[in-house]
C-alpha atoms as a PDB file:
ATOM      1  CA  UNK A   1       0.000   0.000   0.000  1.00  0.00           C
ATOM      2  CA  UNK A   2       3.163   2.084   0.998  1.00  0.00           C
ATOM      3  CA  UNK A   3       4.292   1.495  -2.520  1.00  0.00           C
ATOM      4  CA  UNK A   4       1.288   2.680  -4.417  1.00  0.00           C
ATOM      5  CA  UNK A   5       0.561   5.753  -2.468  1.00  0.00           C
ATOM      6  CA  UNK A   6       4.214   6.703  -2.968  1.00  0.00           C
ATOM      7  CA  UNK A   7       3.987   5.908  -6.720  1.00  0.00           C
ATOM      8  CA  UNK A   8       0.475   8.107  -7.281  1.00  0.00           C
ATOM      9  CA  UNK A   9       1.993  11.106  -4.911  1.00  0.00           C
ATOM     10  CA  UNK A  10       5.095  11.038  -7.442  1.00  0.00           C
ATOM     11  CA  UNK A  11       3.099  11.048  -9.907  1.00  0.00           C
ATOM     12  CA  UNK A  12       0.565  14.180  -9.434  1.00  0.00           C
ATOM     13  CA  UNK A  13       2.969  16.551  -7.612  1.00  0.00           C
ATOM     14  CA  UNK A  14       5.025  16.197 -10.930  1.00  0.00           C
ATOM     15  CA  UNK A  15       1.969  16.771 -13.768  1.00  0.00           C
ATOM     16  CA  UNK A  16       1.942  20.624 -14.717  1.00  0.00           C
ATOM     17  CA  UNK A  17      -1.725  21.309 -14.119  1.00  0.00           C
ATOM     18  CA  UNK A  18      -1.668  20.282 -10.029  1.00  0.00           C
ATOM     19  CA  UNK A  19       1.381  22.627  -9.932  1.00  0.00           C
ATOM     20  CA  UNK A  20      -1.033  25.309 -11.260  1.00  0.00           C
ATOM     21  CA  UNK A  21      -4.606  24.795 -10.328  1.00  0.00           C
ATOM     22  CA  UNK A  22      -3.921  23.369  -6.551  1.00  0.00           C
ATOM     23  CA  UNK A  23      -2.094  27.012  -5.833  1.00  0.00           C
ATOM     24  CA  UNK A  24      -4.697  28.287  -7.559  1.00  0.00           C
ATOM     25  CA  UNK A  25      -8.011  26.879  -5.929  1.00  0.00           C
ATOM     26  CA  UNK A  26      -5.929  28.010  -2.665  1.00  0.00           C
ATOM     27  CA  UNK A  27      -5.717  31.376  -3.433  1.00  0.00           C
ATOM     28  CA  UNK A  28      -9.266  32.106  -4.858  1.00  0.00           C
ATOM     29  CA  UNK A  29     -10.906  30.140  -1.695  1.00  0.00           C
ATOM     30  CA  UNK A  30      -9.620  32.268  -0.067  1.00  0.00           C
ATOM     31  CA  UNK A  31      -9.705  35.012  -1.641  1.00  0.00           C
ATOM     32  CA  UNK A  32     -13.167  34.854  -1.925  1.00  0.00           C
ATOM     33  CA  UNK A  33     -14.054  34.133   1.594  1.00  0.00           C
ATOM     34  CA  UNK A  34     -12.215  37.165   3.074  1.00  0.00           C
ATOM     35  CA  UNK A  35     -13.889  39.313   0.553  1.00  0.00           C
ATOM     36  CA  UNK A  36     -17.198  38.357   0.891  1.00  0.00           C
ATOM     37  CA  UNK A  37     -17.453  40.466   4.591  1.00  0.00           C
ATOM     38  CA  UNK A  38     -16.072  43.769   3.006  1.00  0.00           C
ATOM     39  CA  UNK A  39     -19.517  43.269   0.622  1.00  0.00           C
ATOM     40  CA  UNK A  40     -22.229  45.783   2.183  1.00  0.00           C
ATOM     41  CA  UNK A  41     -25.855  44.611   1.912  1.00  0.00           C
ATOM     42  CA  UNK A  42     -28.680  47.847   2.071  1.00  0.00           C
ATOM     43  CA  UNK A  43     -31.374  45.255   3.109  1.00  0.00           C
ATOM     44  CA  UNK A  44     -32.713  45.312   6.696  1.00  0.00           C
ATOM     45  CA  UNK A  45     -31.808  42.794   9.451  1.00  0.00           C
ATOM     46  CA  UNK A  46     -29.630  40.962   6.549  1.00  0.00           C
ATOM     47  CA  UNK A  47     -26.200  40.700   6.635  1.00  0.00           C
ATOM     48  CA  UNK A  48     -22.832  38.316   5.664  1.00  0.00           C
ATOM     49  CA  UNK A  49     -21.401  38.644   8.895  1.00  0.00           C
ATOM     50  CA  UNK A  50     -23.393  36.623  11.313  1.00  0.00           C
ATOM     51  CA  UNK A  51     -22.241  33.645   8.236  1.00  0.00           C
ATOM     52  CA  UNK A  52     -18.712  34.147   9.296  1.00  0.00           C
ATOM     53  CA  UNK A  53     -19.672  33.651  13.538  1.00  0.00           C
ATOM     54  CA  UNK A  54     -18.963  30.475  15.376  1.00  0.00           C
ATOM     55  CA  UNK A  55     -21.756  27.891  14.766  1.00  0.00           C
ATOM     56  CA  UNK A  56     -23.148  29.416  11.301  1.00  0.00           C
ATOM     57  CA  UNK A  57     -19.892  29.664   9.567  1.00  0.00           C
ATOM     58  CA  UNK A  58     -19.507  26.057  10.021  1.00  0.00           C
ATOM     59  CA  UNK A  59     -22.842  25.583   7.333  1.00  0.00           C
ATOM     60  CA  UNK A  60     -21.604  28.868   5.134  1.00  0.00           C
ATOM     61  CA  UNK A  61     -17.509  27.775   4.260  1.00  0.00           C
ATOM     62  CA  UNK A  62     -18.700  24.009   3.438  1.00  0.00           C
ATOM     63  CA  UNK A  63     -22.123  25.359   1.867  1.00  0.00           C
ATOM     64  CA  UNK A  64     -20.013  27.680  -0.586  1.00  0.00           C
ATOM     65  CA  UNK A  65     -16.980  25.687  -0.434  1.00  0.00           C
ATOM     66  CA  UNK A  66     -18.774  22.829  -2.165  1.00  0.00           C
ATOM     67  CA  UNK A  67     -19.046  25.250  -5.453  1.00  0.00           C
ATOM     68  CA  UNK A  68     -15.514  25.821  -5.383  1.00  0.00           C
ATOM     69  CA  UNK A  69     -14.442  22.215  -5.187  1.00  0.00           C
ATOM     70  CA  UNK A  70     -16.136  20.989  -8.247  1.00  0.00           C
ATOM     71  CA  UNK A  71     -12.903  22.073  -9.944  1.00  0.00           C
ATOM     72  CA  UNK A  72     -10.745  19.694  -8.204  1.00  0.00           C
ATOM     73  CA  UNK A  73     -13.196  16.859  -9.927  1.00  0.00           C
ATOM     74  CA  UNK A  74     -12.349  18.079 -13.188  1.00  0.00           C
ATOM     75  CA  UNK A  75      -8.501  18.176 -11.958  1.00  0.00           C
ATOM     76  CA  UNK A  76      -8.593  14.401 -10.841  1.00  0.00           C
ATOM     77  CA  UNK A  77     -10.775  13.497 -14.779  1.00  0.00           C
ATOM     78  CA  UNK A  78      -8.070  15.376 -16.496  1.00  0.00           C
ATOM     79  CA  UNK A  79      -5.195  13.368 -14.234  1.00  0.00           C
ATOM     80  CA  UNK A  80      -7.050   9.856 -14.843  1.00  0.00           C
ATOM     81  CA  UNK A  81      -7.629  10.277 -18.480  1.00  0.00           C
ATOM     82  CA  UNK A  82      -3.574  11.197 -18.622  1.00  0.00           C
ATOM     83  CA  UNK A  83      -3.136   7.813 -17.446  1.00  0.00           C
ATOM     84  CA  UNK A  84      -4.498   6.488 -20.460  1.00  0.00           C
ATOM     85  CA  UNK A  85      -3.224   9.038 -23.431  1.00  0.00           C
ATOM     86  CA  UNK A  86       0.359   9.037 -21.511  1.00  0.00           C
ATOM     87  CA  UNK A  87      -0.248   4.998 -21.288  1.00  0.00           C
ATOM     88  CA  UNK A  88       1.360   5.221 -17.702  1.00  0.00           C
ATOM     89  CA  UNK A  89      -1.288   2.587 -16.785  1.00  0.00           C
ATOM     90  CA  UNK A  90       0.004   0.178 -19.205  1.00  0.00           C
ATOM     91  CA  UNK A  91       3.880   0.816 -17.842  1.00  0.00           C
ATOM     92  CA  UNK A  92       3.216   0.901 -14.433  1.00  0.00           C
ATOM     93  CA  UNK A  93       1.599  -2.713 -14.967  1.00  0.00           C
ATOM     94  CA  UNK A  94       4.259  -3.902 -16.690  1.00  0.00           C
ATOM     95  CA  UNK A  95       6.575  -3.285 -13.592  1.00  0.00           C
ATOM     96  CA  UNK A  96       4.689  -5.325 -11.648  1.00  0.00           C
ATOM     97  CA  UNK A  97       1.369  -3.174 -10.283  1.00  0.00           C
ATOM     98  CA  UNK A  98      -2.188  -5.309 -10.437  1.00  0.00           C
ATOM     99  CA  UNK A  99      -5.047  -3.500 -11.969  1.00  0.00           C
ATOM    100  CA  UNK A 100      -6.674  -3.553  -8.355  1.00  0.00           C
ATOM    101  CA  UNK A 101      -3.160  -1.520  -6.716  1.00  0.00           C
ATOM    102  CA  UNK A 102      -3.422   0.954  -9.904  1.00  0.00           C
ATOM    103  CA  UNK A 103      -7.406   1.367  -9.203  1.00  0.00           C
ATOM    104  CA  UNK A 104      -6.623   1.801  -5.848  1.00  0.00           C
ATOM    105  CA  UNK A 105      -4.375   4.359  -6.609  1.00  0.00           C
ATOM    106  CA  UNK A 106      -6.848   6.904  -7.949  1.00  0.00           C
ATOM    107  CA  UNK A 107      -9.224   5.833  -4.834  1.00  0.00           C
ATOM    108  CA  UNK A 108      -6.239   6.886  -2.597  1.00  0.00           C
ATOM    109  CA  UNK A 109      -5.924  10.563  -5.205  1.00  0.00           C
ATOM    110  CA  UNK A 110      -9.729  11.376  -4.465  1.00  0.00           C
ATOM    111  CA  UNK A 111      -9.616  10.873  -0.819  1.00  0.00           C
ATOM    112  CA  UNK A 112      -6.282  13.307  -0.459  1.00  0.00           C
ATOM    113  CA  UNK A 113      -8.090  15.851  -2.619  1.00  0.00           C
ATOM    114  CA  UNK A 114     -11.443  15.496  -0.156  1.00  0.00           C
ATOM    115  CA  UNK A 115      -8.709  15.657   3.398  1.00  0.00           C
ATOM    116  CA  UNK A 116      -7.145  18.822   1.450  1.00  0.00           C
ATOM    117  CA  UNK A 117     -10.254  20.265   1.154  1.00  0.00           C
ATOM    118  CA  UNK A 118     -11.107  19.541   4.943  1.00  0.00           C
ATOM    119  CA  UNK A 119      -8.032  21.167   6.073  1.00  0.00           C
ATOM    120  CA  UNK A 120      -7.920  23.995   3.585  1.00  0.00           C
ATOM    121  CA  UNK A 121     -11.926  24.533   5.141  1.00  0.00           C
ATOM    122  CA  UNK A 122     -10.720  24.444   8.739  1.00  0.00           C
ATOM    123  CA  UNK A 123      -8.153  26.633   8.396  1.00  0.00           C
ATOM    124  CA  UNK A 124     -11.047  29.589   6.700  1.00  0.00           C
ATOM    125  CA  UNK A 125     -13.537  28.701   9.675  1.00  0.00           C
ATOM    126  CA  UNK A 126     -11.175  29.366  12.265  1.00  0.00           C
ATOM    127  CA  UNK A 127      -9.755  32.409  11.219  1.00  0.00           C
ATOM    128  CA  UNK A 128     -13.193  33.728  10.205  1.00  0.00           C
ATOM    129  CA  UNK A 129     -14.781  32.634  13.149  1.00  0.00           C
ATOM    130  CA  UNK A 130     -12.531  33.969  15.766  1.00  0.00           C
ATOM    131  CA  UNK A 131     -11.997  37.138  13.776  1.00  0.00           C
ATOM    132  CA  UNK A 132     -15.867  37.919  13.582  1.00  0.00           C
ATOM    133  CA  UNK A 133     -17.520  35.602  16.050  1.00  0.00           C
ATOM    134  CA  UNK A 134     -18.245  38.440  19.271  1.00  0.00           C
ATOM    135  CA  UNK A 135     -18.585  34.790  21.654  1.00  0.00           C
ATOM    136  CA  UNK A 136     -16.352  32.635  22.112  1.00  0.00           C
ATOM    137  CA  UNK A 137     -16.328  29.541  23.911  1.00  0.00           C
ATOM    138  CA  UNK A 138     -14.826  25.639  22.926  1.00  0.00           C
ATOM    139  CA  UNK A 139     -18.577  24.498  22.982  1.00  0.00           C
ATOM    140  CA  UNK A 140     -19.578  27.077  20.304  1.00  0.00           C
ATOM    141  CA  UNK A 141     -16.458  26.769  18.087  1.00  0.00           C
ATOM    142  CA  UNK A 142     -17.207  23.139  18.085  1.00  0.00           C
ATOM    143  CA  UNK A 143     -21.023  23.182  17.592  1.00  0.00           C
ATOM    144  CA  UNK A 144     -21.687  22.446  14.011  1.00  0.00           C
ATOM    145  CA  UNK A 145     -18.135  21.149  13.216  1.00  0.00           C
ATOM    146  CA  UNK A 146     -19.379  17.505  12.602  1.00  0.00           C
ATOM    147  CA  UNK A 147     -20.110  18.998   8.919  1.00  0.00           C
ATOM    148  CA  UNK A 148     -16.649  18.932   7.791  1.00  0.00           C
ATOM    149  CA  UNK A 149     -17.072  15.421   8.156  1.00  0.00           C
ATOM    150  CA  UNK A 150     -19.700  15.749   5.852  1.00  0.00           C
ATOM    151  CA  UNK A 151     -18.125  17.947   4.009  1.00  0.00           C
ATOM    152  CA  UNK A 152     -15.174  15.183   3.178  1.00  0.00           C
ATOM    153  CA  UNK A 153     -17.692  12.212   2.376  1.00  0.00           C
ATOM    154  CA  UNK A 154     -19.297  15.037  -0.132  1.00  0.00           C
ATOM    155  CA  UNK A 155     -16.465  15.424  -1.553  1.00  0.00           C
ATOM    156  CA  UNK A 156     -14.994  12.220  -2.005  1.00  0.00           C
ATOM    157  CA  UNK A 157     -18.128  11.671  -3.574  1.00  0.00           C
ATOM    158  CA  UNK A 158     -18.047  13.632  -6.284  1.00  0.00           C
ATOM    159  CA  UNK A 159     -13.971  13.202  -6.853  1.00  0.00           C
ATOM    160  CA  UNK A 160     -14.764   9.489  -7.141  1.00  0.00           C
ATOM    161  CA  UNK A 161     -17.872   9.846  -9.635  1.00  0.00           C
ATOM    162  CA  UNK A 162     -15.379  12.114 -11.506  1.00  0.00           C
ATOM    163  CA  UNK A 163     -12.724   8.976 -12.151  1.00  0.00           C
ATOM    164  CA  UNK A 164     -16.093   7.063 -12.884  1.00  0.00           C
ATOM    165  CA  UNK A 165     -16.633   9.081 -15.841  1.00  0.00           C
ATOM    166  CA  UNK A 166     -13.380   9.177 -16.654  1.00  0.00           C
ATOM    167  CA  UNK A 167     -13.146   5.576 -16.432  1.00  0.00           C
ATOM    168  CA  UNK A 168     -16.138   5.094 -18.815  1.00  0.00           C
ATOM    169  CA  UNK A 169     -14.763   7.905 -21.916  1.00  0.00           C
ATOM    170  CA  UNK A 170     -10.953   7.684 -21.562  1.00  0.00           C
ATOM    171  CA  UNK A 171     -11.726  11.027 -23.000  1.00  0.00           C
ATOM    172  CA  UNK A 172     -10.728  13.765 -20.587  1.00  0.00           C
ATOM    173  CA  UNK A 173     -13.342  16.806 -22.751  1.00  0.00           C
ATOM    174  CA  UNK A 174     -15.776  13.839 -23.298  1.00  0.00           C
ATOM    175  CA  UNK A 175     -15.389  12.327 -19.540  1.00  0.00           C
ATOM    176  CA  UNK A 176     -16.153  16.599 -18.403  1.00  0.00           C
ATOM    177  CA  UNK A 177     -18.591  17.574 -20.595  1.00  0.00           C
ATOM    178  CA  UNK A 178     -20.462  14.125 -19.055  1.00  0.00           C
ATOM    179  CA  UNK A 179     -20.170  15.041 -15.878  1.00  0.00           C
ATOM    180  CA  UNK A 180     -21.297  18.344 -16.578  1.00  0.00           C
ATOM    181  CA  UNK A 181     -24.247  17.373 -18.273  1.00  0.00           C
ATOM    182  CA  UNK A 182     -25.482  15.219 -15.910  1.00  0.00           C
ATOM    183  CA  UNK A 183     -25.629  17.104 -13.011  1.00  0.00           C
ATOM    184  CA  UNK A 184     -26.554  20.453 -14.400  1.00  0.00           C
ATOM    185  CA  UNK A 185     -29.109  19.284 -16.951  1.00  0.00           C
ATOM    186  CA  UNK A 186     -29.913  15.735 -16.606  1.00  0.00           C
ATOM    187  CA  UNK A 187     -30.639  14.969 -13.427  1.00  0.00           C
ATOM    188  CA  UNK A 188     -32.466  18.322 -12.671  1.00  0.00           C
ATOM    189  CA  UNK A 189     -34.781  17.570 -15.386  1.00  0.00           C
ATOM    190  CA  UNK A 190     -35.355  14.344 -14.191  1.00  0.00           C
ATOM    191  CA  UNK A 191     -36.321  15.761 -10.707  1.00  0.00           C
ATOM    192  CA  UNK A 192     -38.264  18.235 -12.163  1.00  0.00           C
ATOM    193  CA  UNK A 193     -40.605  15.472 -13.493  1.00  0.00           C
ATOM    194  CA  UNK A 194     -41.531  13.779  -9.767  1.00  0.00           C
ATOM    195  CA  UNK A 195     -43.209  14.956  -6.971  1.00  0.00           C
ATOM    196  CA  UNK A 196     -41.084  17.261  -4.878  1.00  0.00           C
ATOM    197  CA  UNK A 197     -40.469  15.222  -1.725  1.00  0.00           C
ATOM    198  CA  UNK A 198     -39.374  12.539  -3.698  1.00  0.00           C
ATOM    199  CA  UNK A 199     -36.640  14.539  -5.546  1.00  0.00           C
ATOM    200  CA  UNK A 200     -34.548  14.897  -2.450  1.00  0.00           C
ATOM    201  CA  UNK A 201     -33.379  11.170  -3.091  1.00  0.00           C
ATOM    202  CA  UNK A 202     -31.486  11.661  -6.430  1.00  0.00           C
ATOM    203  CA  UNK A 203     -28.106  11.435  -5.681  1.00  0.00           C
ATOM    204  CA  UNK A 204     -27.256  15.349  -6.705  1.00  0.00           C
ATOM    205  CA  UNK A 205     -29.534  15.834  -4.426  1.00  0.00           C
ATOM    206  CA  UNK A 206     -28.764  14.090  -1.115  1.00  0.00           C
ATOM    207  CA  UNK A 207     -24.818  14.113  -1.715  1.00  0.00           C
ATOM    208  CA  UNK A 208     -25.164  18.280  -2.021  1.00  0.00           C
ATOM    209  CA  UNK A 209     -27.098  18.444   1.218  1.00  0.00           C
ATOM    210  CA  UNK A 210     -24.863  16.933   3.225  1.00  0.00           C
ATOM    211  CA  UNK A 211     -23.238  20.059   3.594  1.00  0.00           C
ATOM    212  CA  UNK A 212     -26.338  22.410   4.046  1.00  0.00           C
ATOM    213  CA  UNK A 213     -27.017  25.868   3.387  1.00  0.00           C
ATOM    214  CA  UNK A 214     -26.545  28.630   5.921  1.00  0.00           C
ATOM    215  CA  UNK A 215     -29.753  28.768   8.336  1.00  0.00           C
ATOM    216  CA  UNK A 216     -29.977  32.340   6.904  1.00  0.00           C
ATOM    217  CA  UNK A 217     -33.775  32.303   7.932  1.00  0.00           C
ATOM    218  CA  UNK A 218     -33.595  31.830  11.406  1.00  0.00           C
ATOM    219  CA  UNK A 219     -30.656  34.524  11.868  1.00  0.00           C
ATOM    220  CA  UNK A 220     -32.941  36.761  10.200  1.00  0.00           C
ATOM    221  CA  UNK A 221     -36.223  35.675  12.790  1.00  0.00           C
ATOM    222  CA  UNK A 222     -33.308  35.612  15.400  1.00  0.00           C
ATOM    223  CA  UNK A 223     -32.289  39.723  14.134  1.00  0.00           C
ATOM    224  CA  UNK A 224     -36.359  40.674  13.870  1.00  0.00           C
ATOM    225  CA  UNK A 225     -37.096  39.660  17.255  1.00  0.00           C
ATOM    226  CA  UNK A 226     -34.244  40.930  18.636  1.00  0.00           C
ATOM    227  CA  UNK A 227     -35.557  44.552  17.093  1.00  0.00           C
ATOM    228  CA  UNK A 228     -38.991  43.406  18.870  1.00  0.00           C
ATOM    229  CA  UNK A 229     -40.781  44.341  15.346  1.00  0.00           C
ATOM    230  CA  UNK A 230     -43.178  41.729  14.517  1.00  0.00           C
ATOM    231  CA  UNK A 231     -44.568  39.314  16.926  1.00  0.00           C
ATOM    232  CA  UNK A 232     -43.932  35.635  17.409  1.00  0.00           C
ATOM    233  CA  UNK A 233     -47.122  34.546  15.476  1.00  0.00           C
ATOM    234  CA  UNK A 234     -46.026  36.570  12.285  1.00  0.00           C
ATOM    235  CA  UNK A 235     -42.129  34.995  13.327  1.00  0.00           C
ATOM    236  CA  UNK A 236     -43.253  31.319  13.056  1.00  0.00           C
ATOM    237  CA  UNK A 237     -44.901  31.762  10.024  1.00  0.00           C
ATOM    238  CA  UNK A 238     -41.951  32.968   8.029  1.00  0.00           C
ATOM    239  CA  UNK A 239     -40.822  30.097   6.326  1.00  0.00           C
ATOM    240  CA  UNK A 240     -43.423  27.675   6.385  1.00  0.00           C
ATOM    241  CA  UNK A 241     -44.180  27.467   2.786  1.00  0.00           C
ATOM    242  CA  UNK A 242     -40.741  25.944   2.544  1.00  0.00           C
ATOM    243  CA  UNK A 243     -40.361  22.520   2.052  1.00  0.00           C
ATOM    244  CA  UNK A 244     -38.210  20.971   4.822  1.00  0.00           C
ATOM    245  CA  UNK A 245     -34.922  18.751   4.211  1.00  0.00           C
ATOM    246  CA  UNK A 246     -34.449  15.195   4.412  1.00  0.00           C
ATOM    247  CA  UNK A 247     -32.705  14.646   7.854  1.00  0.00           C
ATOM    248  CA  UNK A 248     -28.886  14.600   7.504  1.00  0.00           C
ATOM    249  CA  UNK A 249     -29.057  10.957   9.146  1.00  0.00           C
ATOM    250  CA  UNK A 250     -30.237  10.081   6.041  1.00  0.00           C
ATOM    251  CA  UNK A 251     -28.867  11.718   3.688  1.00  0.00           C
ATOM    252  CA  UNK A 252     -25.295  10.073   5.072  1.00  0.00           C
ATOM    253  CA  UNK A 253     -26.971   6.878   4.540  1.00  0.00           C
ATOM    254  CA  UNK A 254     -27.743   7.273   0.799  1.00  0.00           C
ATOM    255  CA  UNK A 255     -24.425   9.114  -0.408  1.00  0.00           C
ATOM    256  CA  UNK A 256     -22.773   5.557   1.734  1.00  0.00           C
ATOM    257  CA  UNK A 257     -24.873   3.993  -1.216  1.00  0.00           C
ATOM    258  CA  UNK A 258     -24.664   6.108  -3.545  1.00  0.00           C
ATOM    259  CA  UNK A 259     -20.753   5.993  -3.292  1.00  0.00           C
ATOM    260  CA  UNK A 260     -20.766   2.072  -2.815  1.00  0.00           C
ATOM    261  CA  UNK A 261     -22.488   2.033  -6.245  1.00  0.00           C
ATOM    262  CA  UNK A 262     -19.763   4.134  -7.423  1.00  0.00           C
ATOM    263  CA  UNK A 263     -16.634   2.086  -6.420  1.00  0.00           C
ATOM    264  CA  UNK A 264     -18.103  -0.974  -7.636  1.00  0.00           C
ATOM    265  CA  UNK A 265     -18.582   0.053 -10.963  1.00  0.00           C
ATOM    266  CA  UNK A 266     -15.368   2.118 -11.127  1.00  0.00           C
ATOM    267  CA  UNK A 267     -13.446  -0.879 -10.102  1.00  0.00           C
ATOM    268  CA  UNK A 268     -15.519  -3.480 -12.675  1.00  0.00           C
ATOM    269  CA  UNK A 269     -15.069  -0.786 -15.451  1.00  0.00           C
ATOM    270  CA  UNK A 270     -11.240  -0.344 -14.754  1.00  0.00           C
ATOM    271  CA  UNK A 271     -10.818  -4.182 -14.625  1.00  0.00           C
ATOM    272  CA  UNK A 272     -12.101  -4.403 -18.334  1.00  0.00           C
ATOM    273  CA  UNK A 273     -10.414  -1.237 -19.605  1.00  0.00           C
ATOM    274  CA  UNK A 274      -7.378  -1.984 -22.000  1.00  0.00           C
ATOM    275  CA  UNK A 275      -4.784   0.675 -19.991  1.00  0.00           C
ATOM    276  CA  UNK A 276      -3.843   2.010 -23.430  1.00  0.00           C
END
């Protein structure tokens, strides 16, 4: 195992594009995040700064962080359809790697890409909480963090369904326009076509909410009562028409599935794959 994980960190830290997009994914996360309290909102009792206070920023940097990450999926397509075109596959067999050790090395590539993403996440919630939180205390910093757990499983996820479709096309611009295509157009149309509390089990779906969005509603009812300008009657019935998420119990349970599904076929795809 030693061997392998040596062999695919060689590999990577030496290909081009990880020398420029990794920096780069660095410095506009965090660009972005630090810029985003300088923006001012004219819109009463709404504002970005309670997003960036110790438990809510917890929801926010994973929320919006998930956005950012999709480009490491098309980094690890691009890097497992290299395989193929540079035939490093084929040569790394021929020195004695099993097709399981060389599948196993792109399972090992998605997972370091999800733990840089947890630590790269970390970092941005602890310096923006403790910079803008006005209470502190260990119980509140730690409130919410169980979602960077969810955060990694999310994803790992998607970095693995990302080698799946490169897997199946070979083709790094066919393997991304794919991906692409299925979750911004296919998928949504297909859950536009069922009933609306059945469309929170496709797997865009449940795998997205893992990391959910900002309670920005209740800091809102939490700023309006704290002004004392609308009573508790008109408070509870602000939000109501919206339809209310799957618990996050369950939603672990089908992305588990959902990325059970995906290693199997990964693995029985890369097993009949000629690596040239």
């Amino acid at each position: 195992m030693k061997k392998i994980i040596k062999i695919e960190f060689i590999k990577t830290i030496n290909y081009g594009p990880v020398k420029i997009l990794i920096p780069l994914h660095i410095l506009f996360f965090f660009l972005g995040f630090f810029a985003i309290p300088r923006i001012k909102i004219d819109f009463p009792f709404l504002s970005v700064l309670p997003l960036y206070q110790f438990p809510h920023v917890w929801n926010f940097i994973t929320w919006v962080g998930g956005f950012y990450n999709l480009s490491l999926v098309l980094l690890i397509i691009m890097l497992t359809c290299l395989e193929f075109t540079n035939k490093t596959y084929k040569h790394q067999a021929i020195f004695g790697l099993s097709r399981r050790e060389l599948f196993l090395q792109k399972v090992f590539l998605a997972a370091s890409f999800a733990f840089y993403v947890v630590i790269l996440t970390v970092i941005t919630v602890l310096i923006s909480g403790l910079v803008y939180s006005y209470k502190i205390t260990l119980s509140i910093i730690l409130d919410r963090s169980w979602i960077i757990f969810a955060s990694f499983l999310q994803n790992f996820i998607w970095l693995m369904l990302g080698v799946l479709f490169a897997l199946i096309f070979k083709n790094m611009i066919l393997a991304v326009i794919s991906f692409g295509f299925y979750r911004v157009m296919l998928e949504p149309i297909i859950r536009s076509l069922v009933e609306k509390e059945h469309s929170w089990y496709f797997p865009t779906k449940f795998v997205t909410k893992l990391t959910p969005e900002p309670d920005i509603l209740n800091i809102v009812k939490e700023k309006i009562q704290a002004a004392d300008q609308v009573s508790p009657d008109e408070l509870e019935s602000i939000g109501k028409t919206i339809f209310p998420d799957i618990p996050i119990v369950q939603n672990v349970v089908l992305s588990l599935i959902f990325l059970s599904v995906i290693l199997f076929f990964s693995y029985y795809i890369f097993q009949k794959r000629r690596l040239n």
